[in-house]
C-alpha atoms as a PDB file:
ATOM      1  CA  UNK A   1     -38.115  55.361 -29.046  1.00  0.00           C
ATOM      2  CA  UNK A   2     -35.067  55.902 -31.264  1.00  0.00           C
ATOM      3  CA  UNK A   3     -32.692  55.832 -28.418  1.00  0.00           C
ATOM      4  CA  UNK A   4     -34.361  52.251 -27.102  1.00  0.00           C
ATOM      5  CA  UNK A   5     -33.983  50.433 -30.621  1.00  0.00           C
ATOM      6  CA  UNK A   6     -30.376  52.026 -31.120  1.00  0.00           C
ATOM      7  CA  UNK A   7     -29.571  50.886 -27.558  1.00  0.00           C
ATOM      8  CA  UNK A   8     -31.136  47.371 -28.564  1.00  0.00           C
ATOM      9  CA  UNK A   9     -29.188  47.312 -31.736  1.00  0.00           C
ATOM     10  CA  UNK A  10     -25.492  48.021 -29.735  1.00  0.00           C
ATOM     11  CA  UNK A  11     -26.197  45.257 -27.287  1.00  0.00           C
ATOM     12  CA  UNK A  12     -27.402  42.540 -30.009  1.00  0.00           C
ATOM     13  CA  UNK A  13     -24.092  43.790 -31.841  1.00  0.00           C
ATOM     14  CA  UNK A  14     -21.758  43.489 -28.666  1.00  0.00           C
ATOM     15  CA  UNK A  15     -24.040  40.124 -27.568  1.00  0.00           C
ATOM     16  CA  UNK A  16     -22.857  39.184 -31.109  1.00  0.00           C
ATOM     17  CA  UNK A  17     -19.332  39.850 -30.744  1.00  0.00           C
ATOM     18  CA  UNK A  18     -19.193  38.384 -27.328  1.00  0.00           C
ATOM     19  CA  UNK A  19     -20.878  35.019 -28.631  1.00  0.00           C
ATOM     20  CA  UNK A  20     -18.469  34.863 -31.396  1.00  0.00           C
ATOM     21  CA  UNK A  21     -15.203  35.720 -29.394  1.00  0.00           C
ATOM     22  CA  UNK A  22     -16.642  33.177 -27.012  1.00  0.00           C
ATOM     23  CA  UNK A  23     -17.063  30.490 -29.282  1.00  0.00           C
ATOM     24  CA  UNK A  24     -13.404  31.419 -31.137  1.00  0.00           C
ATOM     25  CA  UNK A  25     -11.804  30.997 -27.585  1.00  0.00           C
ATOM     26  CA  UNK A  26     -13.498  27.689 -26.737  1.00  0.00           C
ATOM     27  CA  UNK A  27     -12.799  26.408 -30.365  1.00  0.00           C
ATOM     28  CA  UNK A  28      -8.763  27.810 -30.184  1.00  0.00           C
ATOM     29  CA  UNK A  29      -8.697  26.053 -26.859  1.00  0.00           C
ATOM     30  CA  UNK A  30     -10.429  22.325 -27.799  1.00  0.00           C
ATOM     31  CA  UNK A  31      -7.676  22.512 -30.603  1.00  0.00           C
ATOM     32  CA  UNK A  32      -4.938  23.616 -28.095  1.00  0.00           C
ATOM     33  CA  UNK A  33      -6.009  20.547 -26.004  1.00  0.00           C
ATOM     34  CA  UNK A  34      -6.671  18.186 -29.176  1.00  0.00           C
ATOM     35  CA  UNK A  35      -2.920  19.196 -30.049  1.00  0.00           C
ATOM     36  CA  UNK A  36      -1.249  18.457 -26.877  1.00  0.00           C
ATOM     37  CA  UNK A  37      -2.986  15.205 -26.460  1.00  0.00           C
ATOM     38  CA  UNK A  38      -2.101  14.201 -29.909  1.00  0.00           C
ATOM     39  CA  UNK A  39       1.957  15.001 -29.074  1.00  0.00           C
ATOM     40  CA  UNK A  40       0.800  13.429 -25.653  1.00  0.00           C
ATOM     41  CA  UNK A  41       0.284  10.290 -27.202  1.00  0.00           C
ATOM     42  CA  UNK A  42       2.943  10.088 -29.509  1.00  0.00           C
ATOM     43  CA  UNK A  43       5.619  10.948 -26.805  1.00  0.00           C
ATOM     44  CA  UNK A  44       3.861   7.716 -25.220  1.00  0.00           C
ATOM     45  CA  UNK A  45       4.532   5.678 -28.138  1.00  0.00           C
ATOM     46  CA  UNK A  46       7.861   6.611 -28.418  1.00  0.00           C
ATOM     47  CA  UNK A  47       8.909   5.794 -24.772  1.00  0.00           C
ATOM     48  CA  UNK A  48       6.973   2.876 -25.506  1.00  0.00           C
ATOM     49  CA  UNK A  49       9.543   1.603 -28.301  1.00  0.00           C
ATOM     50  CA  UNK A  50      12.583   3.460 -26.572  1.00  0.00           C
ATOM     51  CA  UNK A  51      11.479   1.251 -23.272  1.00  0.00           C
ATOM     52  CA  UNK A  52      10.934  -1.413 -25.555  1.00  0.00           C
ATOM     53  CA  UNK A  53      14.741  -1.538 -27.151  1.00  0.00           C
ATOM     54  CA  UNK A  54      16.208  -0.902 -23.269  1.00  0.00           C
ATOM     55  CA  UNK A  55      14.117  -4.238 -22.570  1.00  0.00           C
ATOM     56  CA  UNK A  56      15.553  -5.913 -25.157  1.00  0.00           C
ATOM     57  CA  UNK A  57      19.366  -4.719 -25.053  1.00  0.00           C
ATOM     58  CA  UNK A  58      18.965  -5.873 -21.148  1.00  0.00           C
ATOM     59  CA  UNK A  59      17.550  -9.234 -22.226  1.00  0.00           C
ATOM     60  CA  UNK A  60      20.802  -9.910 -24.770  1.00  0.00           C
ATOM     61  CA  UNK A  61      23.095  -8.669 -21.938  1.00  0.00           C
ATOM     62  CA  UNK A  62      21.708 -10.804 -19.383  1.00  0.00           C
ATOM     63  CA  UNK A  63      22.017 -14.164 -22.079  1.00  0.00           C
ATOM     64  CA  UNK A  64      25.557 -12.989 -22.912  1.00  0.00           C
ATOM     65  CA  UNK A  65      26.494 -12.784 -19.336  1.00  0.00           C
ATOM     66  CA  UNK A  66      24.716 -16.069 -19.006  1.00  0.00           C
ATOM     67  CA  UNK A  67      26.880 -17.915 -22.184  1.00  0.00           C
ATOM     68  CA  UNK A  68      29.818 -16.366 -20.714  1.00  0.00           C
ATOM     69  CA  UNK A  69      29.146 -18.000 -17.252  1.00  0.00           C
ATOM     70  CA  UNK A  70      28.598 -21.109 -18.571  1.00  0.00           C
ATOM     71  CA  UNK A  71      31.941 -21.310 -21.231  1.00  0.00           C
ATOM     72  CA  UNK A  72      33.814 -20.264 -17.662  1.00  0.00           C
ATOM     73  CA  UNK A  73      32.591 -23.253 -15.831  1.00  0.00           C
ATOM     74  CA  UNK A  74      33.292 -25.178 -18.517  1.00  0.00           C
ATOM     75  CA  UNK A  75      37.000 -24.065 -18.328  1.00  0.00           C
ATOM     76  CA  UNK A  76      37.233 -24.458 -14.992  1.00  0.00           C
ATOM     77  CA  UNK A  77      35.903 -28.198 -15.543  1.00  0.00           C
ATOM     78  CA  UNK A  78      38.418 -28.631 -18.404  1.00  0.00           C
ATOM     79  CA  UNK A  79      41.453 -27.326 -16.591  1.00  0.00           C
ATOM     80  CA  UNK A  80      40.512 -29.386 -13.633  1.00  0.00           C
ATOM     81  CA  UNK A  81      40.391 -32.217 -15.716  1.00  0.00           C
ATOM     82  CA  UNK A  82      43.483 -31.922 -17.256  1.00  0.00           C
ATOM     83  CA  UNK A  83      45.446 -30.923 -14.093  1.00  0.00           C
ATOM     84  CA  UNK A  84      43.807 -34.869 -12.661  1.00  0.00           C
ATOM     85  CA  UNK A  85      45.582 -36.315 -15.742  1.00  0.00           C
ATOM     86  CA  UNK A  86      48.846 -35.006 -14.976  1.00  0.00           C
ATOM     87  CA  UNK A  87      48.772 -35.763 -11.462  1.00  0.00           C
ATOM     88  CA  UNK A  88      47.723 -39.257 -12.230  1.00  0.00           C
ATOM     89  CA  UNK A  89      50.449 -39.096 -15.161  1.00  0.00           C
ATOM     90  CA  UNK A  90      53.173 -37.809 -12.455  1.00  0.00           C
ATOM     91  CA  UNK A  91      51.768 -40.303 -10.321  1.00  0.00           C
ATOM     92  CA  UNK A  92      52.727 -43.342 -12.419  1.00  0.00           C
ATOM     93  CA  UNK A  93      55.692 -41.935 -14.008  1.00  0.00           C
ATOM     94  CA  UNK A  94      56.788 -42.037 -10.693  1.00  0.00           C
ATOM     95  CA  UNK A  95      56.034 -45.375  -9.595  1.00  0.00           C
ATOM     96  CA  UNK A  96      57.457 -46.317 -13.205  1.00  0.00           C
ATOM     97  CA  UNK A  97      60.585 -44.868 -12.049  1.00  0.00           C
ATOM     98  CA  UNK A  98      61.052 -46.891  -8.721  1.00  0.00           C
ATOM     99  CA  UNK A  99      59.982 -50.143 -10.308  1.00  0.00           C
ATOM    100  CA  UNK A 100      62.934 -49.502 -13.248  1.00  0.00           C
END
């Protein structure tokens, strides 16, 4: 009878040990996994606002390109207008010239 309640006393003890390594394991790894989804999600967040900014620094080169397009027409229109005046100017200064 000793040896059956000293037998019964090692494998409660290992049982124990087992059972508590288990649950130190599971608990290590649910805080391993806790961890990494925590630096998961703020690795989101920060592409978030990095993806955010690239949005944004697109959006004010796309206007500038835009206002840039538009003071270039604008030239174009002016020059054109101003090369019409001197035509018309040559134009007359001509005919001035004959009638004198």
């Amino acid at each position: 009878m000793g040896l059956f309640s000293k037998s019964k006393k090692n494998s409660e003890v290992t049982k124990n040990n087992v059972e508590e390594i288990s649950n130190e394991f599971v608990t290590t790894n649910i805080s391993k996994k806790e961890n990494a989804n925590e630096n998961l999600k703020n690795e989101m967040v920060m592409l978030s606002e990095s993806s955010s900014s690239i949005s944004s620094a697109i959006h004010d080169v796309n206007s500038s390109l835009s206002n840039l397009t538009t003071a270039t027409l604008t030239q174009a229109e002016e020059i054109n207008n101003v090369n019409n005046i001197m035509a018309n100017f040559n134009s007359r200064m001509e005919q001035l010239a004959y009638n004198v």
